[in-house]
C-alpha atoms as a PDB file:
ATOM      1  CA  UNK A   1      47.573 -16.304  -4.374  1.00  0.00           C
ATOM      2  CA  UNK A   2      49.191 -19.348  -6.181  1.00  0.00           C
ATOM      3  CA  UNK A   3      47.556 -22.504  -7.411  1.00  0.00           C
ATOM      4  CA  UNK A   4      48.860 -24.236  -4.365  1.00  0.00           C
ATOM      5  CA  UNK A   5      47.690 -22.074  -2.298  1.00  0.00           C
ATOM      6  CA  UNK A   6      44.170 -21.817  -3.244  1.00  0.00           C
ATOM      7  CA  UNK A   7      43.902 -25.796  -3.531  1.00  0.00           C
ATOM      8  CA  UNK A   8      44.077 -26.435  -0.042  1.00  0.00           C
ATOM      9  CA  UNK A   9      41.672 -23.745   1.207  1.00  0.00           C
ATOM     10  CA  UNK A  10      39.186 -24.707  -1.530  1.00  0.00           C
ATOM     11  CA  UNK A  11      39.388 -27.713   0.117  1.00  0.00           C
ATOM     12  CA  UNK A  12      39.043 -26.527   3.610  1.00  0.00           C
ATOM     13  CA  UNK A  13      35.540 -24.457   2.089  1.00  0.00           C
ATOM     14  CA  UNK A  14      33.980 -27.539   0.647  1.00  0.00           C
ATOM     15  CA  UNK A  15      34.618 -29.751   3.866  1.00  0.00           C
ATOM     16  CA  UNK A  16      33.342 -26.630   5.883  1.00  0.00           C
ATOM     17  CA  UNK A  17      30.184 -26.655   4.137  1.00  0.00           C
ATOM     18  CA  UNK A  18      29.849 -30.237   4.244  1.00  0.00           C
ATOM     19  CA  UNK A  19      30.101 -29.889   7.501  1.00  0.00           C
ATOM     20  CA  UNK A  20      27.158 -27.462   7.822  1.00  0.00           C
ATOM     21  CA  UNK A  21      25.053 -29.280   5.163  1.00  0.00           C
ATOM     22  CA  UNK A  22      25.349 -32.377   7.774  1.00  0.00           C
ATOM     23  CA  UNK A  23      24.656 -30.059  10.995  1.00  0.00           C
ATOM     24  CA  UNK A  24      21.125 -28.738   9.620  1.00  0.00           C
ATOM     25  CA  UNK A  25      20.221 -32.332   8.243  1.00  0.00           C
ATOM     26  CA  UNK A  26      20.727 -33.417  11.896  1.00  0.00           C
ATOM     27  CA  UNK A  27      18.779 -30.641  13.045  1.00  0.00           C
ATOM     28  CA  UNK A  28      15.927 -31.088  10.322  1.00  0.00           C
ATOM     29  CA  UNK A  29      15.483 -34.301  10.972  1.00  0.00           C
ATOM     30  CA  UNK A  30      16.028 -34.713  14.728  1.00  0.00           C
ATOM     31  CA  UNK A  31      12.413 -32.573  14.441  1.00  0.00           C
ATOM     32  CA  UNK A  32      10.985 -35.909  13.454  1.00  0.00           C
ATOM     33  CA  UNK A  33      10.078 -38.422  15.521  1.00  0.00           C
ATOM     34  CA  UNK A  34      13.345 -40.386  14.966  1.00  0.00           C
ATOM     35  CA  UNK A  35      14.993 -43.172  16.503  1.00  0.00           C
ATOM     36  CA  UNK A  36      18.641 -42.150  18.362  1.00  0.00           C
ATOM     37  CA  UNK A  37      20.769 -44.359  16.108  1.00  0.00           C
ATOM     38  CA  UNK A  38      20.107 -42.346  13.211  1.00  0.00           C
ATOM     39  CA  UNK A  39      20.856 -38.747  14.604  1.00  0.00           C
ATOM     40  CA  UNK A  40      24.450 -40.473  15.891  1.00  0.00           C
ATOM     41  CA  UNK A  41      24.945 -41.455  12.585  1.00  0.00           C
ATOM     42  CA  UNK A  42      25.682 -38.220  11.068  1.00  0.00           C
ATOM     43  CA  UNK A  43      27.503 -37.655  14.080  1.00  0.00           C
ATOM     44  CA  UNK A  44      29.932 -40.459  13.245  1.00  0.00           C
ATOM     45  CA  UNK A  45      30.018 -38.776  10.109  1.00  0.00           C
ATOM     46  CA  UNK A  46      31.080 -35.593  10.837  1.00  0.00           C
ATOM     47  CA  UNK A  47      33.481 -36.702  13.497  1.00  0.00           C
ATOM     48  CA  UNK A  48      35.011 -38.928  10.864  1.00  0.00           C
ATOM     49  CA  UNK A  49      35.859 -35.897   8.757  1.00  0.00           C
ATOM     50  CA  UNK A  50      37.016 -33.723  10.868  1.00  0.00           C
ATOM     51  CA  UNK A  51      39.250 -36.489  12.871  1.00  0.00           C
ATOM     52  CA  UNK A  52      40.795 -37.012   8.905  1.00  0.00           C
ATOM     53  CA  UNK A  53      40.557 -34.139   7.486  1.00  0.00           C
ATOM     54  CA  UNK A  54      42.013 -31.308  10.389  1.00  0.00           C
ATOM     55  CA  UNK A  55      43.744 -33.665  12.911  1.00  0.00           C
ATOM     56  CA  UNK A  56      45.554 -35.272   9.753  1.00  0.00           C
ATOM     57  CA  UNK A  57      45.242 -39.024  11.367  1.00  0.00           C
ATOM     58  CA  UNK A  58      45.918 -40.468   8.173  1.00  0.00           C
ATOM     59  CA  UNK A  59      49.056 -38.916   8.212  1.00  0.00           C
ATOM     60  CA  UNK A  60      50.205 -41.324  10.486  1.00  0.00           C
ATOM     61  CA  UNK A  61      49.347 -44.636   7.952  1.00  0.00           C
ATOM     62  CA  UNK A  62      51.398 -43.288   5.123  1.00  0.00           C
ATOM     63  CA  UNK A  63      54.394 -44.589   4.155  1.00  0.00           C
ATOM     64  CA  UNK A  64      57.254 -41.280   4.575  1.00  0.00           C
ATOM     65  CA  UNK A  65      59.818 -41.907   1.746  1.00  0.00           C
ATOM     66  CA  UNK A  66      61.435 -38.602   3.185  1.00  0.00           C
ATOM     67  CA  UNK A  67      61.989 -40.543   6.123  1.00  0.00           C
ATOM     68  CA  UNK A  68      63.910 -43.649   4.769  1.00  0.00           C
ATOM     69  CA  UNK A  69      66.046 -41.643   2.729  1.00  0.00           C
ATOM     70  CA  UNK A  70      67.290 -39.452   5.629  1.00  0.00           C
ATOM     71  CA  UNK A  71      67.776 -42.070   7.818  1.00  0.00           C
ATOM     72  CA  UNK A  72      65.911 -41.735  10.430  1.00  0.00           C
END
């Protein structure tokens, strides 16, 4: 596999595990006797990765020079 291939699922790898390092602090601490706010908290957090990271949202903020030069 080429350079520019393996970038991207490196990426994916260290946002999946991330991900999981988030989901079993949530769990380890929801054991506590914690207050609500901070359990949605990492909940925020995680849905704020994975809304920018695999729905690509902040796709839609960049500027597209491909897209002024073809006219569109």
């Amino acid at each position: 596999m080429s350079t520019q291939r393996k970038t991207p699922y490196r990426l994916g790898v260290v946002i999946l595990l991330v991900l999981i390092t988030l989901l079993v602090t949530e769990f380890a601490i929801s054991g506590f006797n914690v207050p609500p706010w901070a359990i949605y908290i990492f909940g925020f957090i995680q849905a704020g990765i994975i809304i920018h990271e695999y729905m690509h949202v902040s796709r839609l903020f960049k500027d597209d020079k491909n897209k002024e030069n073809s006219g569109e």
